[in-house]
C-alpha atoms as a PDB file:
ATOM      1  CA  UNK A   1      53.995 -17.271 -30.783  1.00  0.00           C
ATOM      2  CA  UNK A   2      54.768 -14.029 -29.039  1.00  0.00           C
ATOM      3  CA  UNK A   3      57.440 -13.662 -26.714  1.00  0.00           C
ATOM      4  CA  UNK A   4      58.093 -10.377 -25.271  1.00  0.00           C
ATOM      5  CA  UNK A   5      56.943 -11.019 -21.981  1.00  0.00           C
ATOM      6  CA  UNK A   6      59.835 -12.812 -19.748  1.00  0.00           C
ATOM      7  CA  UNK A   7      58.794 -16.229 -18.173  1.00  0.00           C
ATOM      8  CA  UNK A   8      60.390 -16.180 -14.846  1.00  0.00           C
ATOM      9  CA  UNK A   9      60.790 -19.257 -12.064  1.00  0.00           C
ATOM     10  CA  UNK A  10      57.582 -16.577 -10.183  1.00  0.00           C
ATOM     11  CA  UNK A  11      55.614 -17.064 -13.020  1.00  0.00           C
ATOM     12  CA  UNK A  12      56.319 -20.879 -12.899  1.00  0.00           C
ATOM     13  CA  UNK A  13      54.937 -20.991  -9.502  1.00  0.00           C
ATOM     14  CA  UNK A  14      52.184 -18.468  -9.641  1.00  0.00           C
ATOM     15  CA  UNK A  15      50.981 -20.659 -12.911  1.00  0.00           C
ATOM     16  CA  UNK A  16      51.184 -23.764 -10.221  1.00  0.00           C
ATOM     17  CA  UNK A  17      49.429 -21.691  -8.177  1.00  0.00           C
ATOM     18  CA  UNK A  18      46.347 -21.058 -10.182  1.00  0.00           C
ATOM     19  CA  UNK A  19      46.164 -24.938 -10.601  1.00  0.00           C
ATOM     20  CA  UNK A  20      45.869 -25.341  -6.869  1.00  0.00           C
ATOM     21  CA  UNK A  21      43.314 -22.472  -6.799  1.00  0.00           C
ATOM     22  CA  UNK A  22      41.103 -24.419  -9.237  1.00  0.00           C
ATOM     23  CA  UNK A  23      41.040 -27.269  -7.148  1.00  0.00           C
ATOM     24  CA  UNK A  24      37.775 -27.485  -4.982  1.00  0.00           C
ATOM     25  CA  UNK A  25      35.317 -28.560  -7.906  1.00  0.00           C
ATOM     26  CA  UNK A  26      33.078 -31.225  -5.683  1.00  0.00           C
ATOM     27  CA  UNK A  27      32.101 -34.840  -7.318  1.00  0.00           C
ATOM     28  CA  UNK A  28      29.058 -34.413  -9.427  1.00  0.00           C
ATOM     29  CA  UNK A  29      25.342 -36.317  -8.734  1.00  0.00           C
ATOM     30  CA  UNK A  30      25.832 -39.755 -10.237  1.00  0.00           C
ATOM     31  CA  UNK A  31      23.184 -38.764 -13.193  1.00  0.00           C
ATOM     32  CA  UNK A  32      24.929 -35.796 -14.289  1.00  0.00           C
ATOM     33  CA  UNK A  33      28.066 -37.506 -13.848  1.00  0.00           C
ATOM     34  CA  UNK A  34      27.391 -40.189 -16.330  1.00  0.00           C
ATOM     35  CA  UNK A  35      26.061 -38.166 -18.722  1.00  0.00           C
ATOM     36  CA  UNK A  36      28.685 -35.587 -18.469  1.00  0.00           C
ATOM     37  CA  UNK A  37      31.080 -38.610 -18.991  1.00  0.00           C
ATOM     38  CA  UNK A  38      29.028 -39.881 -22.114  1.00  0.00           C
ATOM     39  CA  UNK A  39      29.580 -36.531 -23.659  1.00  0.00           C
ATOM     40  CA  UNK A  40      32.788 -36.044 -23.466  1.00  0.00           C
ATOM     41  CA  UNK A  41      33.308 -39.754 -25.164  1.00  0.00           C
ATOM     42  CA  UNK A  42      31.589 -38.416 -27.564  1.00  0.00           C
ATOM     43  CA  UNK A  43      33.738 -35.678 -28.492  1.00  0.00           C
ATOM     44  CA  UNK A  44      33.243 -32.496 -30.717  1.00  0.00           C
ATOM     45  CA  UNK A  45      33.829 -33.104 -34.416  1.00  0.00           C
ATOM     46  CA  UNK A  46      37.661 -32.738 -35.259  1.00  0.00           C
ATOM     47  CA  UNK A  47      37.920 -32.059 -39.428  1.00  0.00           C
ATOM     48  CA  UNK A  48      40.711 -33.858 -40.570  1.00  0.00           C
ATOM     49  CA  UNK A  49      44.079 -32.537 -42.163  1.00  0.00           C
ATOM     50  CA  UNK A  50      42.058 -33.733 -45.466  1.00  0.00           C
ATOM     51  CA  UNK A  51      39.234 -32.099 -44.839  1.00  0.00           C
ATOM     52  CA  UNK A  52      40.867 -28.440 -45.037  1.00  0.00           C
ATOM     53  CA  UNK A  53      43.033 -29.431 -47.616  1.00  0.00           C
ATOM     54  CA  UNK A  54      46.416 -29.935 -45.731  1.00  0.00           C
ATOM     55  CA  UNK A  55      49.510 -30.748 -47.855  1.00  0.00           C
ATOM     56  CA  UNK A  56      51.550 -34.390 -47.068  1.00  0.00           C
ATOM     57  CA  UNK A  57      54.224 -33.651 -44.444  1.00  0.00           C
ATOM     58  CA  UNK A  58      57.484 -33.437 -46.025  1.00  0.00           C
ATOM     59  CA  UNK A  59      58.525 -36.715 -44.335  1.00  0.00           C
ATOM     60  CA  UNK A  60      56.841 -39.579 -42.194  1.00  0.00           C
ATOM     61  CA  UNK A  61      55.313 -38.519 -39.014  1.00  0.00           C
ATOM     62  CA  UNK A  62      56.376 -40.303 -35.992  1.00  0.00           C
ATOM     63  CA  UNK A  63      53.840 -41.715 -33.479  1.00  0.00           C
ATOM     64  CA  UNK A  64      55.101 -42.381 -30.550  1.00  0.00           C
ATOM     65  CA  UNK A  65      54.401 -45.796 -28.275  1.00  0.00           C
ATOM     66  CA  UNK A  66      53.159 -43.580 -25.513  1.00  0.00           C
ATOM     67  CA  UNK A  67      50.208 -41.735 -24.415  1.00  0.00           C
ATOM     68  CA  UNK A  68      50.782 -38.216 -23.267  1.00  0.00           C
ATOM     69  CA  UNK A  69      50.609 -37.009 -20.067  1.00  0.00           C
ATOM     70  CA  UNK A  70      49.131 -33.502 -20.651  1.00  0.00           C
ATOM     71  CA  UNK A  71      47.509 -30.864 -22.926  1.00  0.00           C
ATOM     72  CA  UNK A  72      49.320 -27.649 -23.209  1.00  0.00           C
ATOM     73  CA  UNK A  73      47.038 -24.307 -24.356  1.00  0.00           C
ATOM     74  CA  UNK A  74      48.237 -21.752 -27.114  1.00  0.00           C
ATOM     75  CA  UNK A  75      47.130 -19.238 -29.089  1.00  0.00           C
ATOM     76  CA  UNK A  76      48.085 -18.278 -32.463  1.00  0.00           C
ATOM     77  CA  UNK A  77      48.776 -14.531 -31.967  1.00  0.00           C
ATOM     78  CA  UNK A  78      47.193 -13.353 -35.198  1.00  0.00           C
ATOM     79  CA  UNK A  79      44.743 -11.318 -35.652  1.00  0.00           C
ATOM     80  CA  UNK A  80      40.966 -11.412 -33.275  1.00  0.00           C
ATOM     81  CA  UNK A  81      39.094 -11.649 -36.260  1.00  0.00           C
ATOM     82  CA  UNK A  82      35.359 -11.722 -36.260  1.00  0.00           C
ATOM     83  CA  UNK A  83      34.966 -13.512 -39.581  1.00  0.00           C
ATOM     84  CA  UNK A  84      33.907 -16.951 -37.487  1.00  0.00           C
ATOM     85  CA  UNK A  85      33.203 -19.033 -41.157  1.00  0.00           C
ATOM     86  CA  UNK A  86      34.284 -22.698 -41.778  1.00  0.00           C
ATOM     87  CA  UNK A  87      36.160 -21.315 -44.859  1.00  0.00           C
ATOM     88  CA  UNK A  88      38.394 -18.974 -41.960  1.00  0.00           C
ATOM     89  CA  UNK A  89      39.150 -21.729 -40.076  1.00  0.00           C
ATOM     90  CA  UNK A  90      40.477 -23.831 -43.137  1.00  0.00           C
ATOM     91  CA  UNK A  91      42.668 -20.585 -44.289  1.00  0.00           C
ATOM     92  CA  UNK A  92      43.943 -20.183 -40.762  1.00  0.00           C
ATOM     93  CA  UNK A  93      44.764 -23.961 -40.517  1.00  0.00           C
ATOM     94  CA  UNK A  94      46.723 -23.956 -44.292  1.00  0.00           C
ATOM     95  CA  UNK A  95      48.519 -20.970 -43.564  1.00  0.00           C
ATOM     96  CA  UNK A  96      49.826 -22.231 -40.224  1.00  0.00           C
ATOM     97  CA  UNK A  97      51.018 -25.536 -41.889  1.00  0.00           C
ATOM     98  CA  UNK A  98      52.209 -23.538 -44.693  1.00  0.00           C
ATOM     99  CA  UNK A  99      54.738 -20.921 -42.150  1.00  0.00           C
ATOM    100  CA  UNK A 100      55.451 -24.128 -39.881  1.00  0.00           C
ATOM    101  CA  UNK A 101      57.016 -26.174 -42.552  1.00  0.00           C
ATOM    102  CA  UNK A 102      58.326 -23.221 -45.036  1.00  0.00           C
ATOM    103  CA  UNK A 103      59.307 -20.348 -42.576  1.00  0.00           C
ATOM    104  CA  UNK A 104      60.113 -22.815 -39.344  1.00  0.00           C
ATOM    105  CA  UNK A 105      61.797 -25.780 -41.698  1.00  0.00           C
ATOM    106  CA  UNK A 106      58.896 -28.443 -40.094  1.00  0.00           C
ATOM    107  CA  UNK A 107      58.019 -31.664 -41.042  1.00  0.00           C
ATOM    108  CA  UNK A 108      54.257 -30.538 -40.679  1.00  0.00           C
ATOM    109  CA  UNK A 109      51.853 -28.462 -38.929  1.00  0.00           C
ATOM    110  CA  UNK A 110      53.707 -27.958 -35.352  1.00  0.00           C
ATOM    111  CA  UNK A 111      50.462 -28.804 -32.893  1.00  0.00           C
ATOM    112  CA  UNK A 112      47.920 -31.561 -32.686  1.00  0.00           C
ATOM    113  CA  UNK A 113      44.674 -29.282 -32.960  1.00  0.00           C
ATOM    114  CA  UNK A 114      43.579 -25.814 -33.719  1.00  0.00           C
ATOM    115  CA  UNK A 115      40.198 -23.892 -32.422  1.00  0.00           C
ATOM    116  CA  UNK A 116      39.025 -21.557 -34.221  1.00  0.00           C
ATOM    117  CA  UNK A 117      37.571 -18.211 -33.104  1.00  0.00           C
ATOM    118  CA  UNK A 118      34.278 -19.401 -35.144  1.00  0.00           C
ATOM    119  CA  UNK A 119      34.892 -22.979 -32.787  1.00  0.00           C
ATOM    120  CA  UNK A 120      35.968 -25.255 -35.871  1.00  0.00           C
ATOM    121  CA  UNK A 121      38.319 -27.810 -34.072  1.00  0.00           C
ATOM    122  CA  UNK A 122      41.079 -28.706 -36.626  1.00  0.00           C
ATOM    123  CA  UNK A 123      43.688 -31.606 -37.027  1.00  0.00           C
ATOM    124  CA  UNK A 124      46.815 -30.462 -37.527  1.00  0.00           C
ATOM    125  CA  UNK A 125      49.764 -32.457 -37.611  1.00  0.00           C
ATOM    126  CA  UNK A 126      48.566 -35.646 -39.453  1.00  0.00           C
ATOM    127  CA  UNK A 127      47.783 -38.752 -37.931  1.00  0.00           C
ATOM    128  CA  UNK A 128      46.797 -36.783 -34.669  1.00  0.00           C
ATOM    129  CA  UNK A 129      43.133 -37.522 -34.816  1.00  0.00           C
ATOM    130  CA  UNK A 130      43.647 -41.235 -35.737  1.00  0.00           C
ATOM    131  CA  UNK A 131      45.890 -41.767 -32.902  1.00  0.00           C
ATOM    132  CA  UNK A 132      43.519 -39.392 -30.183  1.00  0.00           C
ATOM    133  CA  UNK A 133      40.567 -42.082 -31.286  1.00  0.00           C
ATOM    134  CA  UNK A 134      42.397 -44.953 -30.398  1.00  0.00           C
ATOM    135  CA  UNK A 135      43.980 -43.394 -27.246  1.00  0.00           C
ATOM    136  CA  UNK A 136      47.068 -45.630 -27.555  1.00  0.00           C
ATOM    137  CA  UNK A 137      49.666 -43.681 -28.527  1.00  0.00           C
ATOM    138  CA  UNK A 138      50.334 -39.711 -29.611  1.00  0.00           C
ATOM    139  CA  UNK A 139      52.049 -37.864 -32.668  1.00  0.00           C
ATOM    140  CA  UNK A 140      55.297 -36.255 -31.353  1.00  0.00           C
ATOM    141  CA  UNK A 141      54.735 -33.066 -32.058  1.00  0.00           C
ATOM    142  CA  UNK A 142      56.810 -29.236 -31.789  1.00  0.00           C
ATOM    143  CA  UNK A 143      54.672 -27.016 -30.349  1.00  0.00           C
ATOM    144  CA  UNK A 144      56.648 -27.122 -26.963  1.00  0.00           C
ATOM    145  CA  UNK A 145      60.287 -27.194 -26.366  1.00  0.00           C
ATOM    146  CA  UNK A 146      60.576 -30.407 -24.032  1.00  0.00           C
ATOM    147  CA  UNK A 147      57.141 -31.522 -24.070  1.00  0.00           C
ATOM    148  CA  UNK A 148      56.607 -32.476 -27.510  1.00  0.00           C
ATOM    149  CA  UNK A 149      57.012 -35.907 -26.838  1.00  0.00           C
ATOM    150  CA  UNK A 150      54.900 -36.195 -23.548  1.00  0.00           C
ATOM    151  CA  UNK A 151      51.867 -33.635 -24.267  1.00  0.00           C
ATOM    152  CA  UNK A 152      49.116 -32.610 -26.761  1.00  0.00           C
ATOM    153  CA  UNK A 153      49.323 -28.962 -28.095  1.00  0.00           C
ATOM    154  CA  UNK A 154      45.976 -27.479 -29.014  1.00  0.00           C
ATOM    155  CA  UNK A 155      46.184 -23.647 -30.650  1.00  0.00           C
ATOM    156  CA  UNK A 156      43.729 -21.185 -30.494  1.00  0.00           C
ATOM    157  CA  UNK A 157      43.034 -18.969 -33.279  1.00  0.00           C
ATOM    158  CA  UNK A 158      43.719 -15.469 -32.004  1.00  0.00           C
ATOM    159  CA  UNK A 159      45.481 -13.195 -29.404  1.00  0.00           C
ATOM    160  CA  UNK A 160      44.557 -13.326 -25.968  1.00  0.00           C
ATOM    161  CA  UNK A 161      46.890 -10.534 -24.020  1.00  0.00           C
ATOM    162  CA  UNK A 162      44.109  -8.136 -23.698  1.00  0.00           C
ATOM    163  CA  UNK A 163      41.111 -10.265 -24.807  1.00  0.00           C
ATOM    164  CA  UNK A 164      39.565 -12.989 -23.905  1.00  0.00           C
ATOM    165  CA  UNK A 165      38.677 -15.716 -26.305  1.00  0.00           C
ATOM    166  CA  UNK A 166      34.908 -16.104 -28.000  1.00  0.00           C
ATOM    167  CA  UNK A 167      32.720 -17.877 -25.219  1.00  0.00           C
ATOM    168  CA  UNK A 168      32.256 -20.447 -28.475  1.00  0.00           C
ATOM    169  CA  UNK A 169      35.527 -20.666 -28.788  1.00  0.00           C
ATOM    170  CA  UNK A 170      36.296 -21.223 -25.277  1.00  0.00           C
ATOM    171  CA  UNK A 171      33.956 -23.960 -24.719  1.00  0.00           C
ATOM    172  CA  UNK A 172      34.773 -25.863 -27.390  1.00  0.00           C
ATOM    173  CA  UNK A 173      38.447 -25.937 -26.378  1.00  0.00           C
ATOM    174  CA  UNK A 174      36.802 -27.360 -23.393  1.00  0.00           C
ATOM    175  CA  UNK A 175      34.854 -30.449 -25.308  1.00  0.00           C
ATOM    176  CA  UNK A 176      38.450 -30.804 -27.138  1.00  0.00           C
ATOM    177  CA  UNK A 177      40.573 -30.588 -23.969  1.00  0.00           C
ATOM    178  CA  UNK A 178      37.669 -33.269 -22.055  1.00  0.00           C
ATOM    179  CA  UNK A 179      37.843 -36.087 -25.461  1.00  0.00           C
ATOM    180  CA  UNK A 180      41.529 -35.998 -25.207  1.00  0.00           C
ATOM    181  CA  UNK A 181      41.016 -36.603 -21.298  1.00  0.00           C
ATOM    182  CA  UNK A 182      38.656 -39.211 -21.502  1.00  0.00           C
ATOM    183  CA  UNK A 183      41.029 -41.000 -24.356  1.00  0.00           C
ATOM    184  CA  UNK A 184      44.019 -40.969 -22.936  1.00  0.00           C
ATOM    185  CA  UNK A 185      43.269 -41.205 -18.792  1.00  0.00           C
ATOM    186  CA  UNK A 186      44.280 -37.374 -18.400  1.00  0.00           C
ATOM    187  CA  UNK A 187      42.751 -36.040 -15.485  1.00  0.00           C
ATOM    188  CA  UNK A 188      41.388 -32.457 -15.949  1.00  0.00           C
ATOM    189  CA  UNK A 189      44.252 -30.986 -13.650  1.00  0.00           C
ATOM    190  CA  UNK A 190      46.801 -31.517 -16.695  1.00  0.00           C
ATOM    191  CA  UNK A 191      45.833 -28.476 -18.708  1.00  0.00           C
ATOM    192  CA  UNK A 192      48.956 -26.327 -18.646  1.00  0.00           C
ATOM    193  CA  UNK A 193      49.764 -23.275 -20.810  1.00  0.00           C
ATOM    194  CA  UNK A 194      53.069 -22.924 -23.018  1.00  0.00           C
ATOM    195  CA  UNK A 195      54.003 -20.632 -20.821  1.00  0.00           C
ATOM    196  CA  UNK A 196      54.777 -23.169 -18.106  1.00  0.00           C
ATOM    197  CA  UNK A 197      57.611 -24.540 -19.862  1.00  0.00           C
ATOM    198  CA  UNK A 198      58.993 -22.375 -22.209  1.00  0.00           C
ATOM    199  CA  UNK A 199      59.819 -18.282 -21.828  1.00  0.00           C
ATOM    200  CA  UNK A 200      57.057 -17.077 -23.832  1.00  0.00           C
ATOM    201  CA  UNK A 201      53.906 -14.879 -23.259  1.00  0.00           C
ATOM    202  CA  UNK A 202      51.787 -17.384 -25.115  1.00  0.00           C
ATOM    203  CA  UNK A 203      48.652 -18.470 -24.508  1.00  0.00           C
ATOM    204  CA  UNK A 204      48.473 -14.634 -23.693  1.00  0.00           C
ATOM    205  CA  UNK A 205      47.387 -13.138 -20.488  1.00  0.00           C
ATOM    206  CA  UNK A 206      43.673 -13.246 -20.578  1.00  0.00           C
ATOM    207  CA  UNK A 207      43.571 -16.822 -21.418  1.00  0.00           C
ATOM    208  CA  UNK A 208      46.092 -18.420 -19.317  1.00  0.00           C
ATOM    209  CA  UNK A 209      44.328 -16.382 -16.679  1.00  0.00           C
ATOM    210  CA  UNK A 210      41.166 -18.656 -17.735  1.00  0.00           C
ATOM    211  CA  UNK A 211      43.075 -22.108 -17.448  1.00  0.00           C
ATOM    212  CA  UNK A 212      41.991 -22.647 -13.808  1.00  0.00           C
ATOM    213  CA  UNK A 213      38.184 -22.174 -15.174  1.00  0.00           C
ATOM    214  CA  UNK A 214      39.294 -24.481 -18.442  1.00  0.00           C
ATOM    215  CA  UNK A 215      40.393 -27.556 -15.891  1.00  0.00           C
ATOM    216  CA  UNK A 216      37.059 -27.117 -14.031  1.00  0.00           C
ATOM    217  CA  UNK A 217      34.879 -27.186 -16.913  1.00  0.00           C
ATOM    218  CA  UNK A 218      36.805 -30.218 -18.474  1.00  0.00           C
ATOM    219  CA  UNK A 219      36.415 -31.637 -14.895  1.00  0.00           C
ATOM    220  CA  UNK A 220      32.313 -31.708 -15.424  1.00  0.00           C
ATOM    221  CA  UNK A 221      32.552 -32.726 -19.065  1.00  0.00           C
ATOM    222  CA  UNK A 222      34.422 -35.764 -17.781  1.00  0.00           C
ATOM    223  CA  UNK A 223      31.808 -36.195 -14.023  1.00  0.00           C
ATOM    224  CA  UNK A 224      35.122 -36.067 -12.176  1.00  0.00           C
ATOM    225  CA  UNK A 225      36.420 -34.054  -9.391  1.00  0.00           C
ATOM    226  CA  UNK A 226      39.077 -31.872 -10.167  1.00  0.00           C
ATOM    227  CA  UNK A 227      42.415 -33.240  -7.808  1.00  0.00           C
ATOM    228  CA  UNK A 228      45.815 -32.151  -7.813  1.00  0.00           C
ATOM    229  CA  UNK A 229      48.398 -35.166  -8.319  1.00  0.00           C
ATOM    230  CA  UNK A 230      50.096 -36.467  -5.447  1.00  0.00           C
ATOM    231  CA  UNK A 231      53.007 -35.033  -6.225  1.00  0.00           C
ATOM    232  CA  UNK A 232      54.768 -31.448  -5.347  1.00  0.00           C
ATOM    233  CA  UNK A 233      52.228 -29.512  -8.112  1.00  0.00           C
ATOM    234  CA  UNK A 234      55.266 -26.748  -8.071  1.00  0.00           C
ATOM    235  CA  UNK A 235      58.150 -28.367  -8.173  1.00  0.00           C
ATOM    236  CA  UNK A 236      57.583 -30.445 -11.097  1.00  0.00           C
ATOM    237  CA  UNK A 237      56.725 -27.171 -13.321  1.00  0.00           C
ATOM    238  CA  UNK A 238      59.839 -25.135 -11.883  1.00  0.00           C
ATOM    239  CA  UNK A 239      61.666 -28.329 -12.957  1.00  0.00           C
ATOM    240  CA  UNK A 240      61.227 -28.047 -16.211  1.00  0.00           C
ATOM    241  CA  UNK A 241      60.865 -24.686 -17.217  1.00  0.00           C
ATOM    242  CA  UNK A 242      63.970 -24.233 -16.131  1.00  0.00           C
ATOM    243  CA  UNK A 243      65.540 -27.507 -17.419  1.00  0.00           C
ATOM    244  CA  UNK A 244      64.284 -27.143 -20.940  1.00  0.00           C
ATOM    245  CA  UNK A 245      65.806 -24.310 -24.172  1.00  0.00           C
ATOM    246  CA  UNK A 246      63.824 -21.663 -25.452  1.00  0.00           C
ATOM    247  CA  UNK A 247      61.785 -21.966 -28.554  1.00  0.00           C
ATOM    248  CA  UNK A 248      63.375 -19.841 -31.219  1.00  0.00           C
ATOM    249  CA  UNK A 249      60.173 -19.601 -33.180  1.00  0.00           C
ATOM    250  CA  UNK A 250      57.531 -17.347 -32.571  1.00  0.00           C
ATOM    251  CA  UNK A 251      54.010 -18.288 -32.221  1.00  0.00           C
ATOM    252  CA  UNK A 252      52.818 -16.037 -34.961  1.00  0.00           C
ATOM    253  CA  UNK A 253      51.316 -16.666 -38.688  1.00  0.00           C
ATOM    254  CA  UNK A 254      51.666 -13.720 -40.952  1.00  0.00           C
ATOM    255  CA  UNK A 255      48.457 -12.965 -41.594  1.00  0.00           C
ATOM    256  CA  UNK A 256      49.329 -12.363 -45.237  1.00  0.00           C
ATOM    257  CA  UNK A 257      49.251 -16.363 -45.743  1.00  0.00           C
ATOM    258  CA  UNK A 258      45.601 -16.182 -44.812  1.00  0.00           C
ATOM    259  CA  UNK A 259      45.267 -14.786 -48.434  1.00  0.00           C
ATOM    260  CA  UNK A 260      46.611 -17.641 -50.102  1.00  0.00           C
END
């Protein structure tokens, strides 16, 4: 996960800022609304850790008692490939389990899902998926200093500084981010970047700039409005960017474990 650009309490605010900005989305026709609900119940179709060949985790995953309270955006900082194949995907999923538990010294694969730039949607840390489709409880996780027990992390396969994401890719992070709203009782406003609460440059410039868009789309997945809480929306992410270490890992996979 890159960090070489500084996360400052100003970026904090101007992140709390776009959230405000993406605010105004009006309450859909009661039609569209329903069916825009029924979709997102649905839910796009997550492969398991099984299904591209994941090893065990090197010791029992915890699942936590509690649901989380919001989604946090990354991207994997490796290369924008255009190779967009199911068998890309799997390699991109393996070889981020393989550098989170061998290079980082993790129990597993560090987030819940991955999107690929072909639009696969990937389990990563096990039992994830099993607990997202009961909407009970989550997997605590470590794909966020601080938030790893209150949050789902979903990567994105690529490096959005310059670039923005596949529109593909992009929409189904929105189908992801709108099931794991509708399971849990997440309203569309809780769709933060990594950046918000750890000094890092991830999910990249171009596609934390799309985040505001991201909420509003989940928003008419789920036939909501899109509202702020009731609470101070700056405060709270000032808080605990501030309150919480840096992550000493970057989010990077050495693109030489996609060969494996």
């Amino acid at each position: 996960m890159t960090s070489h650009a500084q996360h400052t309490r100003r970026a904090v605010v101007t992140g709390a800022f776009a959230l405000a900005a993406g605010s105004a989305l009006s309450l859909l026709p009661a039609g569209r609304a329903r069916a825009a609900a029924s979709a997102a119940a649905a839910g796009p179709e997550i492969v398991s850790c099984a299904g591209w060949g994941a090893r065990a985790a090197s010791e029992s995953v915890v699942v936590l008692s509690n649901r989380p309270e919001r989604i946090i955006v990354h991207h994997t900082a490796t290369l924008n490939v255009t190779d967009y194949s199911q068998q890309r995907a799997f390699a991109l999923a393996r070889a981020i389990q393989t550098y989170h538990m061998d290079a980082q010294g993790w129990i597993d694969t560090g987030q819940h899902f991955t999107v690929s730039r072909g639009a696969y949607v990937m389990e990563g840390r096990h039992d994830s998926l099993a607990e997202l489709r009961t909407g009970r409880r989550q997997v605590r996780a470590a794909h966020c200093v601080g938030q790893n027990n209150v949050s789902i992390g979903i990567e994105n396969e690529g490096t959005y500084m310059t670039e923005e994401p596949p529109a593909a890719q992009f929409a189904k992070l929105a189908d992801l981010c709108a099931y794991i709203c509708d399971q849990y009782g997440l309203p569309a406003s809780e769709i933060y970047g990594h950046r918000d609460f750890n000094s890092t440059s991830c999910p990249g410039d171009r596609l934390y700039a799309q985040l505001p868009a991201l909420r509003k789309q989940v928003a008419a997945r789920l036939g909501t409005s899109l509202t702020e809480p009731a609470s101070d929306p700056f405060q709270h992410l000032i808080d605990e960017a501030a309150a919480h270490a840096l992550s000493p890992y970057p989010e990077y996979v050495p693109e030489r474990l996609l060969l494996r």
